[in-house]
Protein backbone atom coordinates (compact mmCIF):
# COMPACT_ATOMS: atom_id res chain seq x y z
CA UNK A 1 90.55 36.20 71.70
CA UNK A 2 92.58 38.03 69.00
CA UNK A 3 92.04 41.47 70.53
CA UNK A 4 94.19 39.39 74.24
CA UNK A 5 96.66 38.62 71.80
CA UNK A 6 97.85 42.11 70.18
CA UNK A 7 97.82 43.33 73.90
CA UNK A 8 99.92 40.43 74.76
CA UNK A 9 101.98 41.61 71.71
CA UNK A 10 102.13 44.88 72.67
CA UNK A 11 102.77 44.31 76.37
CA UNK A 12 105.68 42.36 75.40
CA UNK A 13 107.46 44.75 73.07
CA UNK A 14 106.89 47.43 76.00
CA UNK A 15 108.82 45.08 78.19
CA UNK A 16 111.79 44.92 75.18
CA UNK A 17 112.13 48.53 74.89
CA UNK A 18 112.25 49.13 78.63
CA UNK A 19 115.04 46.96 78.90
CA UNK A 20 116.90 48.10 75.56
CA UNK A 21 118.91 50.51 77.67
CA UNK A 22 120.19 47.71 79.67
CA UNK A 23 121.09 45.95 76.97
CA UNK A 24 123.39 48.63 75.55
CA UNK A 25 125.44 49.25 78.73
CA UNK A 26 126.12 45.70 79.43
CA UNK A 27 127.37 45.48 75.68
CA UNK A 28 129.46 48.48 76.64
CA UNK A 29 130.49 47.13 79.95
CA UNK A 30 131.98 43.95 78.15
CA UNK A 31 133.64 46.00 75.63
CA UNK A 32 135.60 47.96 78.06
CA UNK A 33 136.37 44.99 80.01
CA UNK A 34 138.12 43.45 77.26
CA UNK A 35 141.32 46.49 76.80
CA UNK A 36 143.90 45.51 78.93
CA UNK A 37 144.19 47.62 82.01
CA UNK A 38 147.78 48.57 80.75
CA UNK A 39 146.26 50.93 78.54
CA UNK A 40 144.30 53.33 81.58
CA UNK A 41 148.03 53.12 83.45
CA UNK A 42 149.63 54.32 80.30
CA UNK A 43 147.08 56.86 79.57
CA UNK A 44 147.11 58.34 83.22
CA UNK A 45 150.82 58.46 82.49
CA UNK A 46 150.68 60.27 79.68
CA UNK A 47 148.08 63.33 80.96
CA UNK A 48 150.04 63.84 84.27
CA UNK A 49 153.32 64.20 81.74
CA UNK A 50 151.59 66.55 79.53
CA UNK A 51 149.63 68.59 81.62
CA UNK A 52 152.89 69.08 83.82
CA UNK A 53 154.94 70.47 81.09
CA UNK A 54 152.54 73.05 80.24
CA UNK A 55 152.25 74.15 83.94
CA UNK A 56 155.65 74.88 83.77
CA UNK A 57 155.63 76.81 80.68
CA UNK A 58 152.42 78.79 82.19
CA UNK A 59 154.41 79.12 85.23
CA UNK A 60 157.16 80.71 83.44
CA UNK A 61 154.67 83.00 81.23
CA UNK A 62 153.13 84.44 84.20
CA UNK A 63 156.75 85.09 85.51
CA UNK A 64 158.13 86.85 82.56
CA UNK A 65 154.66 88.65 81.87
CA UNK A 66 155.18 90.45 85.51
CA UNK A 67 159.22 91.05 85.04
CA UNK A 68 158.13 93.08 81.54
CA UNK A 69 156.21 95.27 84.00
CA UNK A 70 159.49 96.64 85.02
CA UNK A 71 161.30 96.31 81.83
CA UNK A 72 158.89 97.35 79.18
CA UNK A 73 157.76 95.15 76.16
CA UNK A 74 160.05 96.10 74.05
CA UNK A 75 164.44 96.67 74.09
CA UNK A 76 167.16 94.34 75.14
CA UNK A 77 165.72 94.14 78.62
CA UNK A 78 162.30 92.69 77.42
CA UNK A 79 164.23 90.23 75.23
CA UNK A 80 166.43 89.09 78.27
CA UNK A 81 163.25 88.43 80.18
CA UNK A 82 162.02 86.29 77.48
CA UNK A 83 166.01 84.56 76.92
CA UNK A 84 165.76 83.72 80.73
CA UNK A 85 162.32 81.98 80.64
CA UNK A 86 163.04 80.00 77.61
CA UNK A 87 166.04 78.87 79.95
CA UNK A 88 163.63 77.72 82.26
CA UNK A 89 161.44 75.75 79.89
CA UNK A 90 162.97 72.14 78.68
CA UNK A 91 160.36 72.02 75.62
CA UNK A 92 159.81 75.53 74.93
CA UNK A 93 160.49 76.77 70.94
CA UNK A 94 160.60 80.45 70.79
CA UNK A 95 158.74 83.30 73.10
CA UNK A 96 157.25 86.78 71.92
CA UNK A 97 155.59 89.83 72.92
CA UNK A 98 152.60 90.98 71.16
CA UNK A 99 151.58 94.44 71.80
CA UNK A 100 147.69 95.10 71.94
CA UNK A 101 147.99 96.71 68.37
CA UNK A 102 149.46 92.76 67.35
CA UNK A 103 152.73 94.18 66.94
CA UNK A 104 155.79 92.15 67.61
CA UNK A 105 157.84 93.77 70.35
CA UNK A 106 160.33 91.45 71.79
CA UNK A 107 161.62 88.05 70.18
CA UNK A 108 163.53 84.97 71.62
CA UNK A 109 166.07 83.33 70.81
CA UNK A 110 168.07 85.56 68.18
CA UNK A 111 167.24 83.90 65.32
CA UNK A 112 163.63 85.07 65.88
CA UNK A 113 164.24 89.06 66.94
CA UNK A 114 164.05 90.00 63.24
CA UNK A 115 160.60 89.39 63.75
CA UNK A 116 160.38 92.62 65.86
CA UNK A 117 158.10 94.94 64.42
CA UNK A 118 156.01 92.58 62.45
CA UNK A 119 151.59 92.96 62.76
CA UNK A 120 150.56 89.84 63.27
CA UNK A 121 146.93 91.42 62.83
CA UNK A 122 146.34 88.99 60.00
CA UNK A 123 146.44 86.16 62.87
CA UNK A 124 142.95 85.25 64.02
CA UNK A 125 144.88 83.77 67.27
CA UNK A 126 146.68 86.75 67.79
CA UNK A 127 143.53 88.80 67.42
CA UNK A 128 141.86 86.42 70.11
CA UNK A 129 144.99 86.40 72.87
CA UNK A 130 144.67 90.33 73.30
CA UNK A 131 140.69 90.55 72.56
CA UNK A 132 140.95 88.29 75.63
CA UNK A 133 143.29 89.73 77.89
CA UNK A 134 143.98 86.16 79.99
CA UNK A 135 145.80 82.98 79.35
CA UNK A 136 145.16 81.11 76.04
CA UNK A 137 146.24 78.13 74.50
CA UNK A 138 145.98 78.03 70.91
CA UNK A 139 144.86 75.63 68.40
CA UNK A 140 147.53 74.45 66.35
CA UNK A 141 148.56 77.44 63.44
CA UNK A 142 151.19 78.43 61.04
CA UNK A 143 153.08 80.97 63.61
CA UNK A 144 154.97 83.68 62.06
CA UNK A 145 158.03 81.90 63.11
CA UNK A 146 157.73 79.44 60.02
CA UNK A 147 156.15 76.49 61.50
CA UNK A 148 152.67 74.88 63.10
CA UNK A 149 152.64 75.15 66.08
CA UNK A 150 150.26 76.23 69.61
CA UNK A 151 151.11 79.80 71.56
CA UNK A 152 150.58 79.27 75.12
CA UNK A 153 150.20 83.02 76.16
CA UNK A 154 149.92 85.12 79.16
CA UNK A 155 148.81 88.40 79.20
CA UNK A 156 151.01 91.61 80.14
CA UNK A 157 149.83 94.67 82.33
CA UNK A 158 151.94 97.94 83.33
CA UNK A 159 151.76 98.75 87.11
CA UNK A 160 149.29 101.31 86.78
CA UNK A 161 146.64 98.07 85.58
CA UNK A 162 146.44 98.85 81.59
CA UNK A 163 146.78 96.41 79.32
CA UNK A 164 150.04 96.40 77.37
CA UNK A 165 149.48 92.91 75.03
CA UNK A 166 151.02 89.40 76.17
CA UNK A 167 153.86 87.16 76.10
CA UNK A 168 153.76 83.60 74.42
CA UNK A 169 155.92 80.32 74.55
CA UNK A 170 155.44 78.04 71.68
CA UNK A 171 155.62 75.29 71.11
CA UNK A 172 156.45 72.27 67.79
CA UNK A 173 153.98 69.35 68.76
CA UNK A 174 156.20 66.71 66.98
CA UNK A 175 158.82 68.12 69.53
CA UNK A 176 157.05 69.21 72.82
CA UNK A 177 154.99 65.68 72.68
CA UNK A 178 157.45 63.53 71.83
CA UNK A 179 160.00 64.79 74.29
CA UNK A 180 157.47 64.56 77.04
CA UNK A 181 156.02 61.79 75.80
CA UNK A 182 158.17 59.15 73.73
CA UNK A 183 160.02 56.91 77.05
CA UNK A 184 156.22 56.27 77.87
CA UNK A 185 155.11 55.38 74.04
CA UNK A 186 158.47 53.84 73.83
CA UNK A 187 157.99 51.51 76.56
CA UNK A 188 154.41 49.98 76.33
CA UNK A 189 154.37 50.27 72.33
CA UNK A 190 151.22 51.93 72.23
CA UNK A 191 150.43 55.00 69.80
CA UNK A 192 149.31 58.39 70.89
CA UNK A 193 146.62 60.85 69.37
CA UNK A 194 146.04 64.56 70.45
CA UNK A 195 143.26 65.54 69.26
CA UNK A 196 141.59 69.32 69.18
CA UNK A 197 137.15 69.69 69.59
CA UNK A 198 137.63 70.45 66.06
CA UNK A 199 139.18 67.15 65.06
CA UNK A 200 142.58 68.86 64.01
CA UNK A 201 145.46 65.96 65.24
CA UNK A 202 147.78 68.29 67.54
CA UNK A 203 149.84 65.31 68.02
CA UNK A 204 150.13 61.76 66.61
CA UNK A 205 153.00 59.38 67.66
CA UNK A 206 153.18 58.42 63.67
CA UNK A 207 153.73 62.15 62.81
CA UNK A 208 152.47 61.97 59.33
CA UNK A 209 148.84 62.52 60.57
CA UNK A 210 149.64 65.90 62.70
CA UNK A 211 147.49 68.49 60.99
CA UNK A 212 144.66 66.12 59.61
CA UNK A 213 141.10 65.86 60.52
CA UNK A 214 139.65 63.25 61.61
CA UNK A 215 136.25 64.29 60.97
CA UNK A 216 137.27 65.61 57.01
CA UNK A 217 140.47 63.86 55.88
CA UNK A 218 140.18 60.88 53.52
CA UNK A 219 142.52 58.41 55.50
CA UNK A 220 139.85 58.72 58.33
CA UNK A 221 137.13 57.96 55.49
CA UNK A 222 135.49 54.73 56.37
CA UNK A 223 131.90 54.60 58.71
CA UNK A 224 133.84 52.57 61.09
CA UNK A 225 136.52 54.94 61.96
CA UNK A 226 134.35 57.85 60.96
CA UNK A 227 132.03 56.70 64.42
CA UNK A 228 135.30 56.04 66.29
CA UNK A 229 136.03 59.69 65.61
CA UNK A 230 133.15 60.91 66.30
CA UNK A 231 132.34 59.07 69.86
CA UNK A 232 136.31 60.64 70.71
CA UNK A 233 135.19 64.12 70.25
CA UNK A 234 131.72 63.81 72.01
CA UNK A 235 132.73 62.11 75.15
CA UNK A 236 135.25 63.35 77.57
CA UNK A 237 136.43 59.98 78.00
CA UNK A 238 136.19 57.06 76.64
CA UNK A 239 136.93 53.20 74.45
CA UNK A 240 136.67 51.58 71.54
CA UNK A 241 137.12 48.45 71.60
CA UNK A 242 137.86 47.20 67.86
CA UNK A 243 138.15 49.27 65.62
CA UNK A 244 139.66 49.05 62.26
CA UNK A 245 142.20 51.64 60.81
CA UNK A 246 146.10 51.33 59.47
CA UNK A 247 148.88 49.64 61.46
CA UNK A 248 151.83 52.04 62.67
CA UNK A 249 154.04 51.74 59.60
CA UNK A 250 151.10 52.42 57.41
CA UNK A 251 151.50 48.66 55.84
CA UNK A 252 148.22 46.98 56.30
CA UNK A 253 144.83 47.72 57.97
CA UNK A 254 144.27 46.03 61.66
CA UNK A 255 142.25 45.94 64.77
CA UNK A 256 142.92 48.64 67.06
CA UNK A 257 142.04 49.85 70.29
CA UNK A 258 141.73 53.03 72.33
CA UNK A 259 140.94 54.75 74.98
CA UNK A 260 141.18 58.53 75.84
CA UNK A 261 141.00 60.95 78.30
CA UNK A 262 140.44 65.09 77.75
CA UNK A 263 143.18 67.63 79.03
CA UNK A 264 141.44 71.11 79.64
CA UNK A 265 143.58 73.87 80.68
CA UNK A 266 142.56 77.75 80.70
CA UNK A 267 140.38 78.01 77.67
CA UNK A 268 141.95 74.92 75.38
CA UNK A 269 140.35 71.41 75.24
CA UNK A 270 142.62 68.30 74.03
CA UNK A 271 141.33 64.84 74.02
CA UNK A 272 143.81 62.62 74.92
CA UNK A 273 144.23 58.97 73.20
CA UNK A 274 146.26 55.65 73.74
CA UNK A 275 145.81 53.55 70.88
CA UNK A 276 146.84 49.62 70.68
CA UNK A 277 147.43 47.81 67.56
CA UNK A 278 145.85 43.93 68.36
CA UNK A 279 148.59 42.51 66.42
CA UNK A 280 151.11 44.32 68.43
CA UNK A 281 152.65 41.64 71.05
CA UNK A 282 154.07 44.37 73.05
């Protein structure tokens, strides 16, 4: 008799476990259920926006990187090339060519060209952009220009095929985002949050977190936000329901939301975030 009743034990945790799975995605299912369908609209938004401005300025790269075929890299004709595409590019900073030895050759706008001449060697990006010889994004780094920033690149061949080094735009994320971004944020009062695979904030519509880690800094330190972090950077997309972190003026802790999406273009991967404050009317 008591030997029927550990295998009726046993049969019956076997029948728990084989339904645990079930379990979990219908407390998943309800969780994403609950964010209001406002915040997939807005996030769609936001990626189309994004990812269309950086076509353009990798249009524009691999337009000037075939006019400094004809021109050269370097001389008042290279510089014109670069003047002209910067024309051509509403969120564009400044544009350079790197020669394969890292050497600055051309610089736009003016305030930049005494930067010609300058090895940028010391610059593991810059290393990386010729090493590679194709189109990079960059992570966010302190650019020789003064300020953090990303270098989308293209790279630059003479007629005859050989590699001469590549042309960049870059770009200020505080700027480029929040042009591009800020009538959408504006209008459905959610937050934003650009985030690299290495938990670096590229972008953050309350600017004071640009540069931080969410993985590493202290204002992310708590195991709740710590596993909100950590589900954004191992899923492609994704929600969190609740969540608990600061309100947008940094006043008092409340219950968030979010949802994100992941922008991949040439070799650069950038999860994507809308993020709703549950006391936020809006």
């Amino acid at each position: 008799m008591k030997r029927w009743i550990i295998l009726g034990f046993i049969l019956l945790i076997a029948i728990s476990l084989s339904h645990a799975d079930e379990i979990t995605s219908a407390t998943s299912s309800d969780q994403v259920l609950s964010l209001p369908p406002q915040m997939y609209t807005v996030l769609e938004r936001i990626t189309d926006e994004i990812s269309d401005e950086l076509f353009v300025i990798m249009d524009e790269n691999q337009k000037s990187a075939l006019s400094l075929q004809g021109t050269g890299i370097s001389g008042e004709s290279a510089e014109l090339v670069l003047q002209t595409k910067l024309s051509n590019v509403t969120h564009g900073h400044s544009s350079l060519v790197i020669s394969e030895e890292n050497i600055i050759t051309a610089a736009a706008p003016a305030m930049y060209t005494d930067l010609i001449g300058t090895n940028l060697s010391h610059q593991p990006e810059t290393r990386y952009a010729n090493e590679k010889k194709e189109p990079v994004i960059s992570d966010v780094f302190y650019l020789e220009e003064g300020f953090y920033g990303v270098s989308v690149s293209y790279p630059v061949f003479a007629e005859d095929g050989g590699y001469l080094g590549y042309t960049d735009i870059t770009i200020r994320p505080e700027e480029f985002f929040r042009s591009v971004i800020s009538n959408i944020t504006e209008e459905s009062g959610y937050e934003v949050m650009i985030v690299q695979p290495d938990g670096t904030v590229v972008y953050e519509t309350d600017e004071i977190e640009i540069g931080k880690n969410i993985m590493t800094d202290q204002v992310y330190d708590s195991p709740e936000m710590r596993s909100a972090s950590q589900a954004l950077l191992e899923n492609e997309t994704g929600s969190v329901a609740n969540y608990t972190f600061w309100d947008k003026g940094w006043n008092k802790q409340v219950l968030r939301q979010a949802v994100w999406d992941t922008i991949s273009l040439d070799n650069q991967v950038w999860r994507v975030a809308v993020i709703r404050d549950l006391e936020d009317n809006r």
